[in-house]
Protein backbone atom coordinates (compact mmCIF):
# COMPACT_ATOMS: atom_id res chain seq x y z
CA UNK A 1 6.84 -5.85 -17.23
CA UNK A 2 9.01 -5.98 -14.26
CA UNK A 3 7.62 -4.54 -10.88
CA UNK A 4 10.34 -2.00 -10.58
CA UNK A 5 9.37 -0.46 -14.23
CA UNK A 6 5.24 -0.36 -13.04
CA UNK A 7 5.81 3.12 -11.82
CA UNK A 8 6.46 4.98 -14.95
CA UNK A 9 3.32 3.49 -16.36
CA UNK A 10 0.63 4.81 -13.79
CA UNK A 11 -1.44 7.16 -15.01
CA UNK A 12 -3.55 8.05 -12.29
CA UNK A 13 -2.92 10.43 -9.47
CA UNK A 14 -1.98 7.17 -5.71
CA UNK A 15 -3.11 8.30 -2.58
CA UNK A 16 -1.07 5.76 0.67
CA UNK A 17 0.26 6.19 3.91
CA UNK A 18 3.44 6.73 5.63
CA UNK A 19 3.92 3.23 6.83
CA UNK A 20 3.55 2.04 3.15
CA UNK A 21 6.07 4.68 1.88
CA UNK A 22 8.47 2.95 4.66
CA UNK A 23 8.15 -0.47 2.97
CA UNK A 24 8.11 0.93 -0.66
CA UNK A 25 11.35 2.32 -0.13
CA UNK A 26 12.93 -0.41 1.24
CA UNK A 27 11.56 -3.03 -1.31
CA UNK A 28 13.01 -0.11 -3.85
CA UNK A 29 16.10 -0.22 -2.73
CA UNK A 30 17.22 -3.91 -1.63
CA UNK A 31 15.19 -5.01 -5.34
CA UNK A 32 16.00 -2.39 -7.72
CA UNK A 33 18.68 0.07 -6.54
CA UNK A 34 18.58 2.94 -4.35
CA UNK A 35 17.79 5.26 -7.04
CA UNK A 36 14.42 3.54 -7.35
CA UNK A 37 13.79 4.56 -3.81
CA UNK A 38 14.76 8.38 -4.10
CA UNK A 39 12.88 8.36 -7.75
CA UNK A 40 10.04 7.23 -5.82
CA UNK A 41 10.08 9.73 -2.78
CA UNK A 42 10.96 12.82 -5.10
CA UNK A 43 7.83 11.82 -7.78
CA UNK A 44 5.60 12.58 -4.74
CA UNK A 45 6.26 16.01 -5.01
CA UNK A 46 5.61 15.25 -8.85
CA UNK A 47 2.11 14.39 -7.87
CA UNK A 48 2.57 10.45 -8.64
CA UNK A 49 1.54 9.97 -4.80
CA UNK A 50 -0.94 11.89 -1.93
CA UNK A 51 -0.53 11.35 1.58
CA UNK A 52 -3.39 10.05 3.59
CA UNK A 53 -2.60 10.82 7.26
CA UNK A 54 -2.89 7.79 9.59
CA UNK A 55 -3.46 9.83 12.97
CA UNK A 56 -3.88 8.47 16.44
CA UNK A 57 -7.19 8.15 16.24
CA UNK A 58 -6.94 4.88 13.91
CA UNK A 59 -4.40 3.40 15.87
CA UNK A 60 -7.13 1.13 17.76
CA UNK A 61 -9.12 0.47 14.44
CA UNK A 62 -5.42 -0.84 13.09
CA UNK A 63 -4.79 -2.78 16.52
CA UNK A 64 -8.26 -4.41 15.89
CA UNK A 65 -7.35 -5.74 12.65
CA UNK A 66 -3.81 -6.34 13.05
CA UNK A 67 -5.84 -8.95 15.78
CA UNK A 68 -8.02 -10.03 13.22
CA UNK A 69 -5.55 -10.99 10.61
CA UNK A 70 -2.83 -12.24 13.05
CA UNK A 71 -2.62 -15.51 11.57
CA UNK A 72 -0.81 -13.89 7.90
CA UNK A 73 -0.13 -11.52 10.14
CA UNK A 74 -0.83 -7.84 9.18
CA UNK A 75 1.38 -5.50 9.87
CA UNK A 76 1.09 -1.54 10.19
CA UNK A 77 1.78 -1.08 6.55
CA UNK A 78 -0.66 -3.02 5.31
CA UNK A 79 -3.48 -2.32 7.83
CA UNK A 80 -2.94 1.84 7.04
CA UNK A 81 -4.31 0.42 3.76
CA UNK A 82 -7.19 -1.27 5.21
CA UNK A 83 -8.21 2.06 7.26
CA UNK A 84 -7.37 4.14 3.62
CA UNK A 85 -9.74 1.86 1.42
CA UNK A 86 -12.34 2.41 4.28
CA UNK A 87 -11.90 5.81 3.96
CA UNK A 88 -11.53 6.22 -0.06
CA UNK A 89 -14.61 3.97 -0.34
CA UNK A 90 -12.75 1.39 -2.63
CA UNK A 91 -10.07 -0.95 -2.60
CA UNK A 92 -8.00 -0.73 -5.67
CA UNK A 93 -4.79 -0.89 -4.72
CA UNK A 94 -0.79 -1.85 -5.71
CA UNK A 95 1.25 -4.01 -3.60
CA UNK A 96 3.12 -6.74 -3.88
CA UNK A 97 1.51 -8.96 -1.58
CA UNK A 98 -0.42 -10.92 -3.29
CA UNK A 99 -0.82 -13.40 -0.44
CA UNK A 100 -2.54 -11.09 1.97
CA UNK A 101 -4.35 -8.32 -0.25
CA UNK A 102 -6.20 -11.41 -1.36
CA UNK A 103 -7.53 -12.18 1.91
CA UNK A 104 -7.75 -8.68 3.88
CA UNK A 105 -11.47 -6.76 3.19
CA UNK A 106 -12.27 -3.68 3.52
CA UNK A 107 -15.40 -2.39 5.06
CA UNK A 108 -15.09 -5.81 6.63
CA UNK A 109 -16.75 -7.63 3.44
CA UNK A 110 -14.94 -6.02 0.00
CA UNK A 111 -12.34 -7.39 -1.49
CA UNK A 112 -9.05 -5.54 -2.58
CA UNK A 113 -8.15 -5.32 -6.59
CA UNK A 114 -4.81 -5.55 -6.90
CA UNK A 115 -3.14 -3.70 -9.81
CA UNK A 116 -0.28 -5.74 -9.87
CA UNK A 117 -2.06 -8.88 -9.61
CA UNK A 118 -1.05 -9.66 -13.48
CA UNK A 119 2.88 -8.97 -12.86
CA UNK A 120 3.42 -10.30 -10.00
């Protein structure tokens, strides 16, 4: 299955943040066309996706572990996600960087499971 298909396949209700929607779109677009992208923004209001609010209250829990994984590095996108599985109280999630979601933890000791671990 290609990455660009996984969408129509979900059957459970995503919940991400902003910064992630940012990136989805763009990977959308440059990889699969821009109708991907506009698919994928107007199936939010289709209920494929929530919006968890990242407010300015986590911005120094995402400075701390942009810090902490500076080496990869992490960047905004991908530390929302950290803050999100914190909140959620799990770590299942789908990206495409399989590099990174193997290393980054959340609640500083769980790891992430990656749904797209097996097509990417």
């Amino acid at each position: 299955m290609e990455v660009c298909d996984y969408a129509t396949t979900i059957d459970e209700t995503l919940i991400t943040t902003m910064p992630v929607v940012t990136e989805v779109c763009y990977l959308l677009q440059s990889r699969c066309g821009s109708s991907y992208a506009e698919n994928f923004l107007l199936a939010q209001n289709d209920g494929l996706f929530e919006l968890f609010t990242i407010d300015e209250t986590k911005l120094v829990q995402i400075a701390k572990l942009m810090n902490k994984y500076a080496d990869l590095p992490m960047d905004l996108a991908d530390a929302s996600l950290v803050i999100l599985a914190n909140h959620l109280g799990h770590g299942r999630i789908v990206s495409t960087d399989k590099r990174d979601f193997h290393t980054y933890r959340w609640k500083n000791t769980q790891p992430f499971i990656n749904l797209l671990a097996d097509i990417i």
